[in-house]
C-alpha atoms as a PDB file:
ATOM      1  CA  UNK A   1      75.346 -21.276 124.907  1.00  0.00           C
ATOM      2  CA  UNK A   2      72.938 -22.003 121.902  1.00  0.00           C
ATOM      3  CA  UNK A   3      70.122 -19.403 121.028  1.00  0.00           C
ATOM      4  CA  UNK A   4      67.998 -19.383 117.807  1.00  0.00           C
ATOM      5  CA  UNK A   5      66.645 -16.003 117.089  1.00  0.00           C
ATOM      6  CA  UNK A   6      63.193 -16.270 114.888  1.00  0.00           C
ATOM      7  CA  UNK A   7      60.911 -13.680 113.438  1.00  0.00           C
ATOM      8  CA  UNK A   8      58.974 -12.722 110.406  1.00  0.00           C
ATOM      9  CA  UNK A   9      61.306 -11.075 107.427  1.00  0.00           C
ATOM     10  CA  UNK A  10      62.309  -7.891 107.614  1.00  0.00           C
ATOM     11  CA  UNK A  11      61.931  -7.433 111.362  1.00  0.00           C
ATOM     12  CA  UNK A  12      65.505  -7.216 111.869  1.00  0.00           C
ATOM     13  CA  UNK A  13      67.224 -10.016 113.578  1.00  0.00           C
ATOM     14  CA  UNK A  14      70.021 -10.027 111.734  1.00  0.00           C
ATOM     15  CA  UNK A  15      71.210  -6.251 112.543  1.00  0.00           C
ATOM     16  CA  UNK A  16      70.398  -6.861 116.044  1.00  0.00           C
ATOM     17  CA  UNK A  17      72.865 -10.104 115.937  1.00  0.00           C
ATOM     18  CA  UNK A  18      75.292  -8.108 114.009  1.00  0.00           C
ATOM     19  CA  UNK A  19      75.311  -4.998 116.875  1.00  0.00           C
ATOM     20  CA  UNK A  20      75.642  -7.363 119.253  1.00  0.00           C
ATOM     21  CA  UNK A  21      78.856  -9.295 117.316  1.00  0.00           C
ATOM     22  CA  UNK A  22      80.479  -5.950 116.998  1.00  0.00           C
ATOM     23  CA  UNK A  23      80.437  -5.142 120.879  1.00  0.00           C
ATOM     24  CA  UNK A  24      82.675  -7.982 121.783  1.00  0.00           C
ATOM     25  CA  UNK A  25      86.202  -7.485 122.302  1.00  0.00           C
ATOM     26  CA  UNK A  26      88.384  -8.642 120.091  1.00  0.00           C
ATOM     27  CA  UNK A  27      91.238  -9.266 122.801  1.00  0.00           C
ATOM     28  CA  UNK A  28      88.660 -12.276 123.868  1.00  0.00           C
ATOM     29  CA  UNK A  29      86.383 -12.961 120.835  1.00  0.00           C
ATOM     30  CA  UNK A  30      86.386 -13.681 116.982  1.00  0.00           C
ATOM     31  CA  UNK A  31      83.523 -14.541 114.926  1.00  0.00           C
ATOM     32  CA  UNK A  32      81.961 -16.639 112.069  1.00  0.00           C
ATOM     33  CA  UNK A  33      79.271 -15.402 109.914  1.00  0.00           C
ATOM     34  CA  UNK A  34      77.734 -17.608 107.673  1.00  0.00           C
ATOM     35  CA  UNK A  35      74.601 -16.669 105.841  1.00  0.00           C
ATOM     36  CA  UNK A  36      73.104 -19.976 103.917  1.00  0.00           C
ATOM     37  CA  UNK A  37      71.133 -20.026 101.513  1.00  0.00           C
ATOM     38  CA  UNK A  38      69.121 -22.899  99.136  1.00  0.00           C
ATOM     39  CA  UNK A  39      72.782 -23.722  97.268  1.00  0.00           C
ATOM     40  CA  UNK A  40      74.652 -24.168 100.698  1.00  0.00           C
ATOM     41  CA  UNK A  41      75.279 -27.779 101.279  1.00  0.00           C
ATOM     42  CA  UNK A  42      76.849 -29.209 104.022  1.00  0.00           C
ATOM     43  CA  UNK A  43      80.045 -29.661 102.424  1.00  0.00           C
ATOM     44  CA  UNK A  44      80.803 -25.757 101.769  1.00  0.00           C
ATOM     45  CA  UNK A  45      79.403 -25.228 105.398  1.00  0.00           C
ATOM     46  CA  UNK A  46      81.906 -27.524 106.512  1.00  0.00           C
ATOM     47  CA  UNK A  47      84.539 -25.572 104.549  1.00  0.00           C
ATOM     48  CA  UNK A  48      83.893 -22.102 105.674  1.00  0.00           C
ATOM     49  CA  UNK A  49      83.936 -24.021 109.475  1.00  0.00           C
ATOM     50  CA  UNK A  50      87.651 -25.114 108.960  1.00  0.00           C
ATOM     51  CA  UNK A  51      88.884 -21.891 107.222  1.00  0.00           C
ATOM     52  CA  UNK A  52      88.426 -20.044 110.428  1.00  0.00           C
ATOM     53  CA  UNK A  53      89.629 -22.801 112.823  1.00  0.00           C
ATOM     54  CA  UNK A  54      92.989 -23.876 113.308  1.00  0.00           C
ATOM     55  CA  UNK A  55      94.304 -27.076 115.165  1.00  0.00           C
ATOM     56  CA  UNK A  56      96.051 -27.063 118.460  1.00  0.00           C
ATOM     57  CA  UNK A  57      96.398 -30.575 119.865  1.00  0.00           C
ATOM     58  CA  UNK A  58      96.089 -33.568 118.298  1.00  0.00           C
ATOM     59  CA  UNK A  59      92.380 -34.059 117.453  1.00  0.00           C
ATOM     60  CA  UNK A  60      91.329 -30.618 119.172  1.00  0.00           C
ATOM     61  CA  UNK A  61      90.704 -27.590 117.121  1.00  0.00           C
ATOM     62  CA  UNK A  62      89.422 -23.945 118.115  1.00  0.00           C
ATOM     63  CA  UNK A  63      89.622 -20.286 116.682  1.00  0.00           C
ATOM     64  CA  UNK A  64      93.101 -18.695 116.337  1.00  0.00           C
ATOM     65  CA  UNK A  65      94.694 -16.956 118.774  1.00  0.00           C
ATOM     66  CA  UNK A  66      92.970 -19.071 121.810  1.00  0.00           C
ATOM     67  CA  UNK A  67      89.845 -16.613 121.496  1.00  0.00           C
ATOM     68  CA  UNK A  68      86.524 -17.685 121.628  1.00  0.00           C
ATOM     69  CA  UNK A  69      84.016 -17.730 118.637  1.00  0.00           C
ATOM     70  CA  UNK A  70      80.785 -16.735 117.737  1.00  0.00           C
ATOM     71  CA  UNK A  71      79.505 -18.702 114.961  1.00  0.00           C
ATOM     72  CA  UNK A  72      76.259 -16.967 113.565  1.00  0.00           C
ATOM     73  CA  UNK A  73      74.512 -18.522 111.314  1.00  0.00           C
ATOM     74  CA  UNK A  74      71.969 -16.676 109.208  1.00  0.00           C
ATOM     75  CA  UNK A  75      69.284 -17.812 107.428  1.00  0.00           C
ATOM     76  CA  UNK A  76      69.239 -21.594 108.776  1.00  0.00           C
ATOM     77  CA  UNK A  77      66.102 -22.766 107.581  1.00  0.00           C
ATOM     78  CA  UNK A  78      64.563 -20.994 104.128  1.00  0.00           C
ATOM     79  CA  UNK A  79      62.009 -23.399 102.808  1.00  0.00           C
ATOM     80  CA  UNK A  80      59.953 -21.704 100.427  1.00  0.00           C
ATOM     81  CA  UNK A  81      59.875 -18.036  99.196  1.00  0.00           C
ATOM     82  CA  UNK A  82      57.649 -15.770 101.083  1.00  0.00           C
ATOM     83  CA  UNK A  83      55.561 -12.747  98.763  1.00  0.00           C
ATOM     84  CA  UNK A  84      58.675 -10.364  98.486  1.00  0.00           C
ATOM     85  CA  UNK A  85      60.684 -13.585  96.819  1.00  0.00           C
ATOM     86  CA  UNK A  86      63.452 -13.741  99.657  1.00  0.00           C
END
Protein backbone atom coordinates (compact mmCIF):
# COMPACT_ATOMS: atom_id res chain seq x y z
CA UNK A 1 0.00 0.00 0.00
CA UNK A 2 0.97 3.67 -0.99
CA UNK A 3 0.59 6.54 1.67
CA UNK A 4 2.02 10.10 1.35
CA UNK A 5 2.48 11.69 4.68
CA UNK A 6 2.29 15.78 4.36
CA UNK A 7 2.68 18.53 6.87
CA UNK A 8 4.24 21.85 7.49
CA UNK A 9 8.25 21.63 8.42
CA UNK A 10 9.24 20.75 11.49
CA UNK A 11 6.08 18.97 12.58
CA UNK A 12 7.69 15.73 12.56
CA UNK A 13 6.75 13.30 9.94
CA UNK A 14 9.79 12.02 9.38
CA UNK A 15 10.49 10.66 13.12
CA UNK A 16 7.09 9.35 13.16
CA UNK A 17 7.95 7.31 9.74
CA UNK A 18 11.23 6.42 11.17
CA UNK A 19 9.49 4.85 14.69
CA UNK A 20 7.31 3.20 12.73
CA UNK A 21 10.31 1.59 10.23
CA UNK A 22 12.08 0.49 13.32
CA UNK A 23 9.06 -1.64 14.75
CA UNK A 24 9.05 -4.05 11.91
CA UNK A 25 10.68 -7.25 12.18
CA UNK A 26 13.47 -7.83 10.49
CA UNK A 27 12.74 -11.73 10.06
CA UNK A 28 9.89 -10.25 7.51
CA UNK A 29 10.96 -6.68 6.54
CA UNK A 30 13.96 -4.53 5.21
CA UNK A 31 13.87 -1.02 4.28
CA UNK A 32 14.94 1.83 1.89
CA UNK A 33 15.42 5.29 2.99
CA UNK A 34 15.98 7.78 0.59
CA UNK A 35 15.89 11.42 1.49
CA UNK A 36 16.01 13.68 -1.94
CA UNK A 37 16.86 16.66 -2.21
CA UNK A 38 17.14 19.60 -5.24
CA UNK A 39 20.54 17.61 -6.67
CA UNK A 40 18.71 14.13 -6.72
CA UNK A 41 17.93 13.21 -10.23
CA UNK A 42 16.31 10.35 -11.32
CA UNK A 43 19.30 8.59 -12.31
CA UNK A 44 20.97 8.41 -8.65
CA UNK A 45 17.35 7.54 -7.41
CA UNK A 46 17.41 4.80 -9.71
CA UNK A 47 20.83 3.76 -8.34
CA UNK A 48 20.19 3.73 -4.69
CA UNK A 49 16.78 1.52 -5.96
CA UNK A 50 19.06 -1.28 -7.45
CA UNK A 51 21.75 -1.27 -4.67
CA UNK A 52 19.23 -2.65 -2.29
CA UNK A 53 17.45 -5.05 -4.72
CA UNK A 54 18.73 -8.12 -5.99
CA UNK A 55 17.37 -10.31 -8.95
CA UNK A 56 15.67 -13.61 -8.56
CA UNK A 57 14.07 -14.75 -11.81
CA UNK A 58 14.62 -13.67 -14.98
CA UNK A 59 13.16 -10.14 -15.27
CA UNK A 60 11.81 -10.17 -11.52
CA UNK A 61 13.68 -8.44 -8.82
CA UNK A 62 12.84 -7.87 -4.96
CA UNK A 63 14.78 -7.16 -1.62
CA UNK A 64 17.29 -9.81 -0.42
CA UNK A 65 16.52 -12.47 1.55
CA UNK A 66 12.71 -12.79 0.11
CA UNK A 67 11.68 -9.98 2.75
CA UNK A 68 9.53 -7.33 2.01
CA UNK A 69 10.55 -3.58 1.70
CA UNK A 70 9.67 -0.38 2.82
CA UNK A 71 10.85 2.20 0.55
CA UNK A 72 10.50 5.70 2.31
CA UNK A 73 11.07 8.38 0.57
CA UNK A 74 11.70 11.70 2.26
CA UNK A 75 11.44 14.90 1.09
CA UNK A 76 9.63 14.11 -2.40
CA UNK A 77 8.64 17.35 -3.47
CA UNK A 78 10.91 20.60 -2.15
CA UNK A 79 10.12 23.41 -4.51
CA UNK A 80 11.22 26.48 -3.05
CA UNK A 81 12.85 27.31 0.36
CA UNK A 82 10.50 28.13 3.09
CA UNK A 83 11.78 31.22 5.87
CA UNK A 84 14.17 28.84 7.89
CA UNK A 85 16.05 28.06 4.28
CA UNK A 86 15.25 24.17 4.35
Amino acid sequence: RRRLLVGCTGTGKTVCVQAAISGLDDATWTSLTINMSAMTSSGKTQEIIESKIEKRIKNKYGPPGNRRMLTFIDDLNMPRKDTFGS
